[in-house]
C-alpha atoms as a PDB file:
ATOM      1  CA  UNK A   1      15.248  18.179  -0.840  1.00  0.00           C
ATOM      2  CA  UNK A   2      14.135  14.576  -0.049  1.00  0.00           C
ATOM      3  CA  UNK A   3      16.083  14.844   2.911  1.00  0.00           C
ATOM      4  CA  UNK A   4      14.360  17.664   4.369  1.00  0.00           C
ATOM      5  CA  UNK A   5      10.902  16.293   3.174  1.00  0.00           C
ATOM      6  CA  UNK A   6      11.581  13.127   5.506  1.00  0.00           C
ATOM      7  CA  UNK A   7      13.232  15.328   8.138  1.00  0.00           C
ATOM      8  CA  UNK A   8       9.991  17.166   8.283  1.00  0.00           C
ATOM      9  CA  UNK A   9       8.107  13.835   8.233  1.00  0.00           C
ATOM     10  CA  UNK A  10       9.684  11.840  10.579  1.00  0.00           C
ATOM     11  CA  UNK A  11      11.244  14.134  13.022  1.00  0.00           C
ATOM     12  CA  UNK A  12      15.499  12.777  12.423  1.00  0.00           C
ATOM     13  CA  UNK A  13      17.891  12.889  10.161  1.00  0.00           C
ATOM     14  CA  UNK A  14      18.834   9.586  10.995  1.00  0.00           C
ATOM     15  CA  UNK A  15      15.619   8.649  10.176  1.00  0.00           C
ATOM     16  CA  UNK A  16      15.373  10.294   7.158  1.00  0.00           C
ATOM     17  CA  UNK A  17      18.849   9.152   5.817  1.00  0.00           C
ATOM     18  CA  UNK A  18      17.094   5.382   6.868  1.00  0.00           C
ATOM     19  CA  UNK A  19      14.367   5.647   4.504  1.00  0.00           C
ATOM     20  CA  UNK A  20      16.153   7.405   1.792  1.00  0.00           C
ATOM     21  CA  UNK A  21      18.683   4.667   1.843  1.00  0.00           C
ATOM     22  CA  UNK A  22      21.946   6.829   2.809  1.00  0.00           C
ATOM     23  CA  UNK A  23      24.270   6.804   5.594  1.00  0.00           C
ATOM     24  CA  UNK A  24      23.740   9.848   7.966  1.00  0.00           C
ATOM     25  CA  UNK A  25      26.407  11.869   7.130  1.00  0.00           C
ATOM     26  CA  UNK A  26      25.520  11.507   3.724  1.00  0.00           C
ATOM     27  CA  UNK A  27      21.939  13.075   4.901  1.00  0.00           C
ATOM     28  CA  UNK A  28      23.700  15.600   7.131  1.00  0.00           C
ATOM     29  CA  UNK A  29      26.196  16.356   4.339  1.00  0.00           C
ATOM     30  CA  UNK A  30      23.510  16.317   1.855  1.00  0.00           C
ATOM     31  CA  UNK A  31      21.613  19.144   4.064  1.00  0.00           C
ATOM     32  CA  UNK A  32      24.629  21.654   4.913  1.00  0.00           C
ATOM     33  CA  UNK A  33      24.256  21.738   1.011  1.00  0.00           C
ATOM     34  CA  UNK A  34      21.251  22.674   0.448  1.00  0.00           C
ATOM     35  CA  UNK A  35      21.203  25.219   3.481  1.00  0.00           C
ATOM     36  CA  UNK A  36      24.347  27.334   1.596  1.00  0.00           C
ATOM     37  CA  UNK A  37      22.435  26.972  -1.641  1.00  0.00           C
ATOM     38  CA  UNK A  38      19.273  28.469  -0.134  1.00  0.00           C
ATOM     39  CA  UNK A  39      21.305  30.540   2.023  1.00  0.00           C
ATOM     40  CA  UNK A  40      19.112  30.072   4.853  1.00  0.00           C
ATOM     41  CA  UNK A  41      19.272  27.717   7.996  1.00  0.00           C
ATOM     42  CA  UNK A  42      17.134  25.140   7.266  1.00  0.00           C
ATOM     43  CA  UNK A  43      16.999  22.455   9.968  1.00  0.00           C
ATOM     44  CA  UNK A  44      17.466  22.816  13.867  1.00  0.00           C
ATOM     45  CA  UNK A  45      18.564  19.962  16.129  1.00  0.00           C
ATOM     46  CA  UNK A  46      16.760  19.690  19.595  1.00  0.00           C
ATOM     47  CA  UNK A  47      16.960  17.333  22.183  1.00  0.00           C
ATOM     48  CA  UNK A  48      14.149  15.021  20.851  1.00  0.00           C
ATOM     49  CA  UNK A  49      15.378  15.135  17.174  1.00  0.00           C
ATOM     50  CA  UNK A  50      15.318  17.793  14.365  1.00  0.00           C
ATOM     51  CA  UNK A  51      12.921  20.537  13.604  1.00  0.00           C
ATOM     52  CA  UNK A  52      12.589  22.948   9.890  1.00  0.00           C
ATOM     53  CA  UNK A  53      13.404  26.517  10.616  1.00  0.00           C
ATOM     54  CA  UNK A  54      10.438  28.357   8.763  1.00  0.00           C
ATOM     55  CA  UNK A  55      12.931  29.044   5.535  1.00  0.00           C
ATOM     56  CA  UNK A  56      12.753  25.185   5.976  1.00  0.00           C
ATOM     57  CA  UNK A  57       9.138  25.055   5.888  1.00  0.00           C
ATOM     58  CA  UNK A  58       8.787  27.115   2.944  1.00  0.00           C
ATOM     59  CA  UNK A  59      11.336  25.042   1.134  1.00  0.00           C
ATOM     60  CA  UNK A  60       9.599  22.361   1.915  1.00  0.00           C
ATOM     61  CA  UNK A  61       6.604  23.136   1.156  1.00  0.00           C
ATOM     62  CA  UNK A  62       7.913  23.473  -2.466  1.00  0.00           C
ATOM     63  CA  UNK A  63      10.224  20.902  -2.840  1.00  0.00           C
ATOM     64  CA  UNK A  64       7.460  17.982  -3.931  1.00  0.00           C
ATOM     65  CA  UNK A  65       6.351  20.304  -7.315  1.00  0.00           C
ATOM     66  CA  UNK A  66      10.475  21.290  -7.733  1.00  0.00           C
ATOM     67  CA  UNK A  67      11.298  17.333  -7.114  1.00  0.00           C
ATOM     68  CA  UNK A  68       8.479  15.941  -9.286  1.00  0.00           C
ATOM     69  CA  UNK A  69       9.370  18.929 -12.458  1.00  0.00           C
ATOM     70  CA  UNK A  70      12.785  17.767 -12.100  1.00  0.00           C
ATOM     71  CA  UNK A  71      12.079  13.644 -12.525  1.00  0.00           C
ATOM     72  CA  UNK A  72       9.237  14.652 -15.108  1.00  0.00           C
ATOM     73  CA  UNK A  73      12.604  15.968 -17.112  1.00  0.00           C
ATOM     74  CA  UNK A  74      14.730  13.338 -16.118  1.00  0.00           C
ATOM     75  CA  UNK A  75      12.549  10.890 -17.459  1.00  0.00           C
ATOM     76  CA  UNK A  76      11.868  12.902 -20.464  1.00  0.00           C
ATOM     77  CA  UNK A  77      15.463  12.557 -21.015  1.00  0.00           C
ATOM     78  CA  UNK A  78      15.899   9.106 -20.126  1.00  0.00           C
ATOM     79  CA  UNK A  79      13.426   8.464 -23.067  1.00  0.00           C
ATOM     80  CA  UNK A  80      14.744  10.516 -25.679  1.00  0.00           C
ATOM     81  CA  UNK A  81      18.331   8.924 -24.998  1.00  0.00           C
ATOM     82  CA  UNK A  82      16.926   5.166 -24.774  1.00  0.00           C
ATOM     83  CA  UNK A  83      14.225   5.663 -27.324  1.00  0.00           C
ATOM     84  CA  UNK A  84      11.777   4.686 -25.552  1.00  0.00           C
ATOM     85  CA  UNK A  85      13.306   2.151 -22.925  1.00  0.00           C
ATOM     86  CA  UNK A  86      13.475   4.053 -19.665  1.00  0.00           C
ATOM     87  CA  UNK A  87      12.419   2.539 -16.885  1.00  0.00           C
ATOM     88  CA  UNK A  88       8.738   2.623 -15.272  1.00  0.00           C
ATOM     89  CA  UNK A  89       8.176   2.331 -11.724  1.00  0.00           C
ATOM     90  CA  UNK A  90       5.564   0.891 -10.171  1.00  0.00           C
ATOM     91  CA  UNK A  91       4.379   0.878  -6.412  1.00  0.00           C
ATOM     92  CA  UNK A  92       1.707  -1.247  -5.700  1.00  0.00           C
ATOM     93  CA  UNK A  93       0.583  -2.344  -2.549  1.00  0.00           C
ATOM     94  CA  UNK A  94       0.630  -6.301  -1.393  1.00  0.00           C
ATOM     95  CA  UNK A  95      -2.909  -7.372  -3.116  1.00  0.00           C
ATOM     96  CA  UNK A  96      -2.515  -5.654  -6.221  1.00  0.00           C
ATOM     97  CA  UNK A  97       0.988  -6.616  -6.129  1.00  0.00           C
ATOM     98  CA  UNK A  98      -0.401 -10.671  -6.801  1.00  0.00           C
ATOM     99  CA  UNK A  99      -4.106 -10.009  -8.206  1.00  0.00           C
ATOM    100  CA  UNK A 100      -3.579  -7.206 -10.521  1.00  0.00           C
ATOM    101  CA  UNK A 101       0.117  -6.114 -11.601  1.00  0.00           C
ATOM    102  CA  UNK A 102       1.025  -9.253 -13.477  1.00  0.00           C
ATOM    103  CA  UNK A 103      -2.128  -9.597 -16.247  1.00  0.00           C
ATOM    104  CA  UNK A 104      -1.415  -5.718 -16.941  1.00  0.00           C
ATOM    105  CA  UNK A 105       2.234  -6.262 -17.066  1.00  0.00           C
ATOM    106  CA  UNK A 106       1.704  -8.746 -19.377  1.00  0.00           C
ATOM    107  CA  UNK A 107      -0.763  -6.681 -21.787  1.00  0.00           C
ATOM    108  CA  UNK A 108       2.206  -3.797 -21.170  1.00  0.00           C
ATOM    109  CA  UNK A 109       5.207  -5.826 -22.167  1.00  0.00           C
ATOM    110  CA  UNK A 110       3.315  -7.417 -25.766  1.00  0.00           C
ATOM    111  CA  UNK A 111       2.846  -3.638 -25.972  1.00  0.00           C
ATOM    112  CA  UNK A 112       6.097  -1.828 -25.349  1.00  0.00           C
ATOM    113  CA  UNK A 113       8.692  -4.453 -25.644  1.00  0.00           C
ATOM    114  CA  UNK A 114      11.190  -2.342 -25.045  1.00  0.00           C
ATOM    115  CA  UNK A 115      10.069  -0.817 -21.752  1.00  0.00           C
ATOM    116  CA  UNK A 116      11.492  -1.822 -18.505  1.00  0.00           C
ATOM    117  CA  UNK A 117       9.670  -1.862 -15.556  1.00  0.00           C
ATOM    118  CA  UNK A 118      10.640  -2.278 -11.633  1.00  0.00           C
ATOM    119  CA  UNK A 119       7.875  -3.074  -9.296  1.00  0.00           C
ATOM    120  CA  UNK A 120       7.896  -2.216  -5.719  1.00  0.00           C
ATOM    121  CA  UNK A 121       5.782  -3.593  -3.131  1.00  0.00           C
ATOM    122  CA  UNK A 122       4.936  -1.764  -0.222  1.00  0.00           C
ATOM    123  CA  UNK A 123       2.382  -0.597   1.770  1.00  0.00           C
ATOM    124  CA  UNK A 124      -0.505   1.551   1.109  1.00  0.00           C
ATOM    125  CA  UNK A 125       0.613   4.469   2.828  1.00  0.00           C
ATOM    126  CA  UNK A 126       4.273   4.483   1.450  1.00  0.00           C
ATOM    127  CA  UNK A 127       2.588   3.443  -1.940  1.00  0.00           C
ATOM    128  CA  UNK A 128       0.955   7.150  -2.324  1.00  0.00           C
ATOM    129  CA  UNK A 129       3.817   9.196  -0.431  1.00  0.00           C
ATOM    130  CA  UNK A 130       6.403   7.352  -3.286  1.00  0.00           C
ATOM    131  CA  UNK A 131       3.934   8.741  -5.999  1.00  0.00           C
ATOM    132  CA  UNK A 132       3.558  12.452  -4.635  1.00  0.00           C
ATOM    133  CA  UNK A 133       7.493  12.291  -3.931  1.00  0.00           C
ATOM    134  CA  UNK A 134       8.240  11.071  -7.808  1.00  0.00           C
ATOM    135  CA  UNK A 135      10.178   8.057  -6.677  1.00  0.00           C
ATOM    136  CA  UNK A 136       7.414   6.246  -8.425  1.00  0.00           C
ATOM    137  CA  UNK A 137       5.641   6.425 -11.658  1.00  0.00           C
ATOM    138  CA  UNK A 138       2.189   5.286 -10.659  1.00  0.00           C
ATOM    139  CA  UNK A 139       0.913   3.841  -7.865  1.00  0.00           C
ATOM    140  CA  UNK A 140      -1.954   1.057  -6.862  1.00  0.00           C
ATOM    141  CA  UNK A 141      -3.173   1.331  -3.675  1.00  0.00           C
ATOM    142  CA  UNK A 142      -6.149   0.621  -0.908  1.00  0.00           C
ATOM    143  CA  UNK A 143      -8.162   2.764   0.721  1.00  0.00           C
ATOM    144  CA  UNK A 144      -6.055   5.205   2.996  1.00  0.00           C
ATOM    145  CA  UNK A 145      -6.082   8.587   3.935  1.00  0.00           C
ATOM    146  CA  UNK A 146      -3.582  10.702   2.962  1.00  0.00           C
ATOM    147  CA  UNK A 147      -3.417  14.877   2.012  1.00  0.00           C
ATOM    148  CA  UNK A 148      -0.377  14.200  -0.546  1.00  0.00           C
ATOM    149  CA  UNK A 149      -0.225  16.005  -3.751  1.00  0.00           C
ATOM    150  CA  UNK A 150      -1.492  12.594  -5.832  1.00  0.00           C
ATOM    151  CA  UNK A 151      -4.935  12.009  -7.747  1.00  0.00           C
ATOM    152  CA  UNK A 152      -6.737   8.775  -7.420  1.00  0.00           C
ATOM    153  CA  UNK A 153      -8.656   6.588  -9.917  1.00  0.00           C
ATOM    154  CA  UNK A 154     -11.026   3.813  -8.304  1.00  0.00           C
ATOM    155  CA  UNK A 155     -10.304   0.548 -10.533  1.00  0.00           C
ATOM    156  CA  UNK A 156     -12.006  -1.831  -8.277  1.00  0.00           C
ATOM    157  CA  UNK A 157     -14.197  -2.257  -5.175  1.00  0.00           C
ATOM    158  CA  UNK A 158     -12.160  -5.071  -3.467  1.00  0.00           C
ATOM    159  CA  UNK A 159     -14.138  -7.158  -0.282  1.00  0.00           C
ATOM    160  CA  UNK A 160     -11.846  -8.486   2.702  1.00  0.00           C
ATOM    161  CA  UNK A 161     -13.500 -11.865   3.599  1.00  0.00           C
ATOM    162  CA  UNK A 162     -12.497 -13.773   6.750  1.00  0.00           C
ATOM    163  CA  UNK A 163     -10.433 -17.139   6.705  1.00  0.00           C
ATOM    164  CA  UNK A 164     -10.551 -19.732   9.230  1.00  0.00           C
ATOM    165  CA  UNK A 165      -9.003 -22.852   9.075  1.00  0.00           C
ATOM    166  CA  UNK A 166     -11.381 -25.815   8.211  1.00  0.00           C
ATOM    167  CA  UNK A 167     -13.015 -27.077  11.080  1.00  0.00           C
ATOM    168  CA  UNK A 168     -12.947 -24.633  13.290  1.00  0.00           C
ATOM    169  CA  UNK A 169     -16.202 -22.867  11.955  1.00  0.00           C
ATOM    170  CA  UNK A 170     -18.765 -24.183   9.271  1.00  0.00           C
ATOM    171  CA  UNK A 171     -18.022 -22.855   5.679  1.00  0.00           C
ATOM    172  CA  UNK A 172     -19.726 -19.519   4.867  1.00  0.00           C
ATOM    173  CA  UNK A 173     -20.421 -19.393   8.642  1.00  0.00           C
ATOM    174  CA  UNK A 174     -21.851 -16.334  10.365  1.00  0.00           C
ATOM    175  CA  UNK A 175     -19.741 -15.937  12.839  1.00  0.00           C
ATOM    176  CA  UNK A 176     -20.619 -14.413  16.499  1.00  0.00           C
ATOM    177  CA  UNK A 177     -18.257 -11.575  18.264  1.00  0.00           C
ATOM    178  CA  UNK A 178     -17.942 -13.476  21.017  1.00  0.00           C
ATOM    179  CA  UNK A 179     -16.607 -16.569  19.094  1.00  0.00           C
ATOM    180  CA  UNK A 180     -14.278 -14.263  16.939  1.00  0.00           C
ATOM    181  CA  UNK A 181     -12.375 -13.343  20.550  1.00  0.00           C
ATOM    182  CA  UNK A 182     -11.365 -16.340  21.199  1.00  0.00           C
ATOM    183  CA  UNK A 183      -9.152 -16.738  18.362  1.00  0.00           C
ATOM    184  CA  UNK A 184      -6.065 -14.713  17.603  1.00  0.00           C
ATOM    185  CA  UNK A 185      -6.527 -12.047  14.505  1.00  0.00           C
ATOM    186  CA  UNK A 186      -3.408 -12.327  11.843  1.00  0.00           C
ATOM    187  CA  UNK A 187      -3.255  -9.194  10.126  1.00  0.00           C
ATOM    188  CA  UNK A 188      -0.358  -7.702   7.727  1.00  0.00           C
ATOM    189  CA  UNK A 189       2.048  -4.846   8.262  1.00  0.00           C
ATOM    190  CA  UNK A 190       1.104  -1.522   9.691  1.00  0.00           C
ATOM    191  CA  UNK A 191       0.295   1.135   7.463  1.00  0.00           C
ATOM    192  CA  UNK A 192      -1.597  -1.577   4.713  1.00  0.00           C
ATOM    193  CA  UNK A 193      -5.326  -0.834   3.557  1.00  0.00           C
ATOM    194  CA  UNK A 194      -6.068  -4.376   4.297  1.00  0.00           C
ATOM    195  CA  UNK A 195      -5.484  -4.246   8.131  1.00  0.00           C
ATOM    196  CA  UNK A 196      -6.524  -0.724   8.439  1.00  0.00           C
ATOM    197  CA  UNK A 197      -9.915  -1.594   7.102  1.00  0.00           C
ATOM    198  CA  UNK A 198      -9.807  -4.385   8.980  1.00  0.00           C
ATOM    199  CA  UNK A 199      -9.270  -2.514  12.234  1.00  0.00           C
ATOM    200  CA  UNK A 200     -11.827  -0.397  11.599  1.00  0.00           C
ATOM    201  CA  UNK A 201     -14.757  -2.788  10.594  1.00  0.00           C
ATOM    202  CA  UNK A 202     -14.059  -4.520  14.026  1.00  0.00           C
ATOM    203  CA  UNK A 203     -13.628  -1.217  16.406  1.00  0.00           C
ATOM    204  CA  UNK A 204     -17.012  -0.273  15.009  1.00  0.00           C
ATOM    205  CA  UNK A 205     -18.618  -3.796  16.263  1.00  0.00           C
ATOM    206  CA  UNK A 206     -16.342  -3.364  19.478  1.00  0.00           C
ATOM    207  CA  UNK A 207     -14.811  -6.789  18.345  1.00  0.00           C
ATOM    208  CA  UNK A 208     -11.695  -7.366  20.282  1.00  0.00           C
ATOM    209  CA  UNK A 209      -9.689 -10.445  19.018  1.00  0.00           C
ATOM    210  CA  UNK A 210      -7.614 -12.239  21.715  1.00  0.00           C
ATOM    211  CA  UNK A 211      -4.207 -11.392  20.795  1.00  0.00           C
ATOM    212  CA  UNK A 212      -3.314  -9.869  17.314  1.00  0.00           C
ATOM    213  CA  UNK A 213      -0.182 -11.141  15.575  1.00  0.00           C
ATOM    214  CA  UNK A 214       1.696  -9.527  12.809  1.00  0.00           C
ATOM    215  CA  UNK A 215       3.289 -10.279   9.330  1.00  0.00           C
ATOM    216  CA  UNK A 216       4.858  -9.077   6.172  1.00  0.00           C
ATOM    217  CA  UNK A 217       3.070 -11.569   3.921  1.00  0.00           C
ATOM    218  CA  UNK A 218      -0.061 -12.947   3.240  1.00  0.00           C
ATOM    219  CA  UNK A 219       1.203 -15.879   1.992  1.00  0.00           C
ATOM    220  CA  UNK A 220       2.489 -16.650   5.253  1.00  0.00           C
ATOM    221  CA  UNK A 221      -1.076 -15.156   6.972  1.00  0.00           C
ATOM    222  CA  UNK A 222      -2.909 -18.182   4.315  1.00  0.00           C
ATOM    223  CA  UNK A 223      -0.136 -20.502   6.280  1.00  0.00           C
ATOM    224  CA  UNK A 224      -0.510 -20.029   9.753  1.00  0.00           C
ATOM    225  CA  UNK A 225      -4.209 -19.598   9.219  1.00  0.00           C
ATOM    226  CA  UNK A 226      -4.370 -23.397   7.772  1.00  0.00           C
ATOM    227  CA  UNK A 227      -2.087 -24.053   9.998  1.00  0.00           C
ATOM    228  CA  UNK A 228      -4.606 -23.448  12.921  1.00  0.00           C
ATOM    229  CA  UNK A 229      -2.667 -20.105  14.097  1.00  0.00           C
ATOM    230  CA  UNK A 230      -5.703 -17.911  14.173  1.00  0.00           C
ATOM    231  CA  UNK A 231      -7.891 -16.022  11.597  1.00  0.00           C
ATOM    232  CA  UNK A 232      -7.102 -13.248   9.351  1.00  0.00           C
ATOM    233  CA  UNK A 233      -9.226 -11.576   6.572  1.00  0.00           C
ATOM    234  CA  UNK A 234      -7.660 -10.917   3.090  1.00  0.00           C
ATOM    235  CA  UNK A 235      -8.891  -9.788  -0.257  1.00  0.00           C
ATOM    236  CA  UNK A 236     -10.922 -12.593  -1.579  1.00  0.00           C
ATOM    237  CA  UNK A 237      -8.811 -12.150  -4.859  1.00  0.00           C
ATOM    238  CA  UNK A 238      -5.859 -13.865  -3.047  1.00  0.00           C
ATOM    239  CA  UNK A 239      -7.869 -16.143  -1.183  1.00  0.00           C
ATOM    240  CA  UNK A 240     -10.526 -17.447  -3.416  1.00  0.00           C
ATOM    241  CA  UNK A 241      -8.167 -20.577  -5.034  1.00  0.00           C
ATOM    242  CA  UNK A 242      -7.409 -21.813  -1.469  1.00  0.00           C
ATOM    243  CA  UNK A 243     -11.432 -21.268  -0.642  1.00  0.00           C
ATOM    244  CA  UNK A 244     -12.386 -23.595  -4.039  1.00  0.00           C
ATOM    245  CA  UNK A 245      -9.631 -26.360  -2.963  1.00  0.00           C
ATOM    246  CA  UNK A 246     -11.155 -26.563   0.687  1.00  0.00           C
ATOM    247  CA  UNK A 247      -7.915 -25.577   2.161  1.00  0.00           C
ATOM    248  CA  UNK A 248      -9.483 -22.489   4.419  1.00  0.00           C
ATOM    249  CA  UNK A 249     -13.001 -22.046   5.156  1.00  0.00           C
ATOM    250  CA  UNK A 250     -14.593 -18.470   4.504  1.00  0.00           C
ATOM    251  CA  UNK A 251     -16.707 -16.634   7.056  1.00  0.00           C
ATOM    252  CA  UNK A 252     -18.253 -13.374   8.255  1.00  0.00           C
ATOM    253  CA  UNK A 253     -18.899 -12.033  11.535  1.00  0.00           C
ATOM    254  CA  UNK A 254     -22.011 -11.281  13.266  1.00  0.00           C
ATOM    255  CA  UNK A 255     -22.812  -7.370  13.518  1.00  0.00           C
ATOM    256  CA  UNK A 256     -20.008  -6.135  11.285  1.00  0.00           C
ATOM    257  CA  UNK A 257     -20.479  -4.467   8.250  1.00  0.00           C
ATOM    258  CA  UNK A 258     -19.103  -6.558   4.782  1.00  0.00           C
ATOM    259  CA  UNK A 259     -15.478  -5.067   4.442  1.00  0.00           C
ATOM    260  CA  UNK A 260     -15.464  -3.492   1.053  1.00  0.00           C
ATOM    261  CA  UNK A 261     -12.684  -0.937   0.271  1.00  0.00           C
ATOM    262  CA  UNK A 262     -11.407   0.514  -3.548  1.00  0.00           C
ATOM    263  CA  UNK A 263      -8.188   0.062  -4.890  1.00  0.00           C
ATOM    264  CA  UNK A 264      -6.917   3.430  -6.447  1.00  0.00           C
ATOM    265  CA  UNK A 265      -4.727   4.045  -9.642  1.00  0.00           C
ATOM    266  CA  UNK A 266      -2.743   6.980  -8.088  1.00  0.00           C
ATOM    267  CA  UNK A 267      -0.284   9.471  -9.859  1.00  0.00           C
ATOM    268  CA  UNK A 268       1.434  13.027  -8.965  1.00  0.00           C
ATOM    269  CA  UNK A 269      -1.126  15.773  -9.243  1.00  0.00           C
ATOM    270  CA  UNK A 270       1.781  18.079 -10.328  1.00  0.00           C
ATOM    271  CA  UNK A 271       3.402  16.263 -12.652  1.00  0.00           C
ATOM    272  CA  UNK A 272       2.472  15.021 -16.211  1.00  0.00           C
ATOM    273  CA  UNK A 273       2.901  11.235 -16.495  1.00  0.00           C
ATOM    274  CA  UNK A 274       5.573  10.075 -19.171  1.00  0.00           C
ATOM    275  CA  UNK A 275       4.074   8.169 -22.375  1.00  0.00           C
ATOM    276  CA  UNK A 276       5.102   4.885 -20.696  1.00  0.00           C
ATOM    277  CA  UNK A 277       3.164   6.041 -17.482  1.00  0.00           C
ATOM    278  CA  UNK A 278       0.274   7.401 -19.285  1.00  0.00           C
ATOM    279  CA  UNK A 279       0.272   4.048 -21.321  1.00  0.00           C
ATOM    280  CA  UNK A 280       0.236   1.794 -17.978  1.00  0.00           C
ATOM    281  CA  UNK A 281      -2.103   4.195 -16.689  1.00  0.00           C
ATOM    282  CA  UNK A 282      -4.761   3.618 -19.109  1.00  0.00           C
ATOM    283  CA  UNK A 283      -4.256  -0.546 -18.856  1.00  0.00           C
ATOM    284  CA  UNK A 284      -5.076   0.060 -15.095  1.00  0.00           C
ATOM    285  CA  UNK A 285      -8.330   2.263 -15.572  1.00  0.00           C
ATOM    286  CA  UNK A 286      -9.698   0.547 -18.513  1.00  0.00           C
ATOM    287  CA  UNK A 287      -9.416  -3.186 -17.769  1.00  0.00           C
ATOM    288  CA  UNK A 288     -12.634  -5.012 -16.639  1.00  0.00           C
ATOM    289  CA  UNK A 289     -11.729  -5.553 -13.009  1.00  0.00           C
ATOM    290  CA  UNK A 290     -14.680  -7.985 -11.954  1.00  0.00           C
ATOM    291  CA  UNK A 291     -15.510  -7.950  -8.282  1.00  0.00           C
ATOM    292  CA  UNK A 292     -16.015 -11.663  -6.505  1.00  0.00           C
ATOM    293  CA  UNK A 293     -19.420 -12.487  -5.757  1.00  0.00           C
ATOM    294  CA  UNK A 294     -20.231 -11.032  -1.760  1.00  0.00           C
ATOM    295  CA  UNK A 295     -19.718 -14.175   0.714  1.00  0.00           C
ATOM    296  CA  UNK A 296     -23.216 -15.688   1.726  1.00  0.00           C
ATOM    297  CA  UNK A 297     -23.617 -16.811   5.649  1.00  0.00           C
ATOM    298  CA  UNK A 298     -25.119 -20.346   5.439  1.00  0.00           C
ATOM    299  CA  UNK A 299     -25.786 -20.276   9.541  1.00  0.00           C
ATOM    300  CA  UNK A 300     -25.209 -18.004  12.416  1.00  0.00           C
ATOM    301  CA  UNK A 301     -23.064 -20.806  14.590  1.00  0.00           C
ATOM    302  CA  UNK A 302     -20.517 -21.766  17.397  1.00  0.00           C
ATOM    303  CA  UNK A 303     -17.229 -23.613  16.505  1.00  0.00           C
ATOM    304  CA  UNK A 304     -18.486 -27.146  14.838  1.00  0.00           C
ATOM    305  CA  UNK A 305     -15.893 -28.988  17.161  1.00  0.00           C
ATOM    306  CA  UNK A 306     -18.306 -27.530  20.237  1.00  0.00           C
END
């Protein structure tokens, strides 16, 4: 049934079989039996990829609550057999991967020392579809949109401050549009809450960076950034040691609005979390997430070396 959900999503079975890890006659194998166990066609090939019949689309459009009742068991089972050491997975997207996971890991672990967790980072998108597809316990995400079957908690209002490296604007600097597109804009991988918000603040100010250039870190955004690459913004929570050492220099830009965005707890809406879950769960939502203080312009400027 994942199959056909990522058939449906992506258009290709090759596709699909790519992001659920298999070889694609695996997928297609996988498919031809679940099409005689339905006993309807369930997938039709055309000349720009695959298609669900409508028996596919009404399989499909039951096979998240069938997939999530049948890992709800599974872990039920993997609990009562282990006693209580089955394994909880975690999504969490690239900030609360570093900020947040490890202090509530840490408060988990003195807990439940028998537990074992795996945590996956990815982004913010793939974060909730893992959760609604079960292939995840719980997830911790940013601010995206998204109509799977998941709820959300808010656990923190997170602000994206800009980074410059030192010299090229004053610290705390206000920063004009104008001088902003002159520099290239270092943003993280597609689908992320931190570039998407990012995108957005900026489209709304009609700020156009130079050239945009894209990574998978934001360690190595902090790097190139000091480096003299460009500018990026990032979560203050991952930025605010490097701010306090005088290694990159904080600023805001003129006309755009302070880039604020929650970070969600997220689980299945159809499924009941296990006693692990519910345990990590309640970590997440009651810990005393304190915000950083909002970043105060000291002068609306050009570059210093000007």
């Amino acid at each position: 049934m994942r199959i056909l959900l990522e058939i449906d999503r992506t258009g290709s079975i090759s596709a699909a079989a790519e992001t659920c890890a298999i070889g694609q006659p695996s997928a297609s194998m996988h498919l031809r039996t679940l099409e005689t166990a339905i006993g309807h066609r369930l997938v039709v090939r055309t000349g720009r990829g695959s298609t669900l019949t409508p028996a596919g689309r009404i399989v499909a459009s039951h096979a998240d609550r069938v997939l999530a009742t049948l890992d709800s068991m599974r872990w039920a089972l993997d609990e009562l057999d282990s006693r209580g050491r089955s394994e909880l997975i975690i999504a969490a997207s690239l900030t609360p991967s570093i900020a947040l996971v490890p202090p509530i890991l840490r408060k988990f672990s003195e807990r439940y020392p028998g537990a074992s967790v795996k945590l996956r980072t990815l982004p913010s998108e793939t974060v909730i579809r893992e959760v609604a597809r079960a292939s995840a316990t719980i997830g911790i995400a940013g601010e995206v949109a998204s109509a799977e079957p998941v709820v959300r908690t808010q656990i923190l209002m997170d602000e994206l401050v800009g980074i410059a490296p030192v010299g090229l604007f004053r610290h705390g600097a206000l920063v004009s549009r104008e001088e902003l597109a002159r520099n290239s804009l270092l943003l993280g991988s597609e689908g992320s809450s931190t570039r998407l918000v990012t995108e957005r603040h900026l489209a709304q100010a009609e700020c156009q960076p130079a050239q945009i250039w894209a990574f998978d870190s934001y360690e190595a955004i902090k790097r190139a950034v000091a480096d003299g690459l460009g500018v990026s913004f990032i979560s203050r929570l991952l930025v605010r040691d490097e701010i306090a050492r005088g290694e990159l220099a904080p600023f805001r830009v003129a006309g755009v609005e302070r880039m604020v965005r929650p970070i969600h707890a997220v689980k299945s809406s159809v499924t009941e979390l296990t006693p692990h879950g519910a345990a990590f769960m309640s970590l997440l939502t009651d810990a005393n997430w304190a915000p950083a203080e909002p970043l105060r312009p000291e002068v609306v400027s050009q570059n210093v070396l000007s």
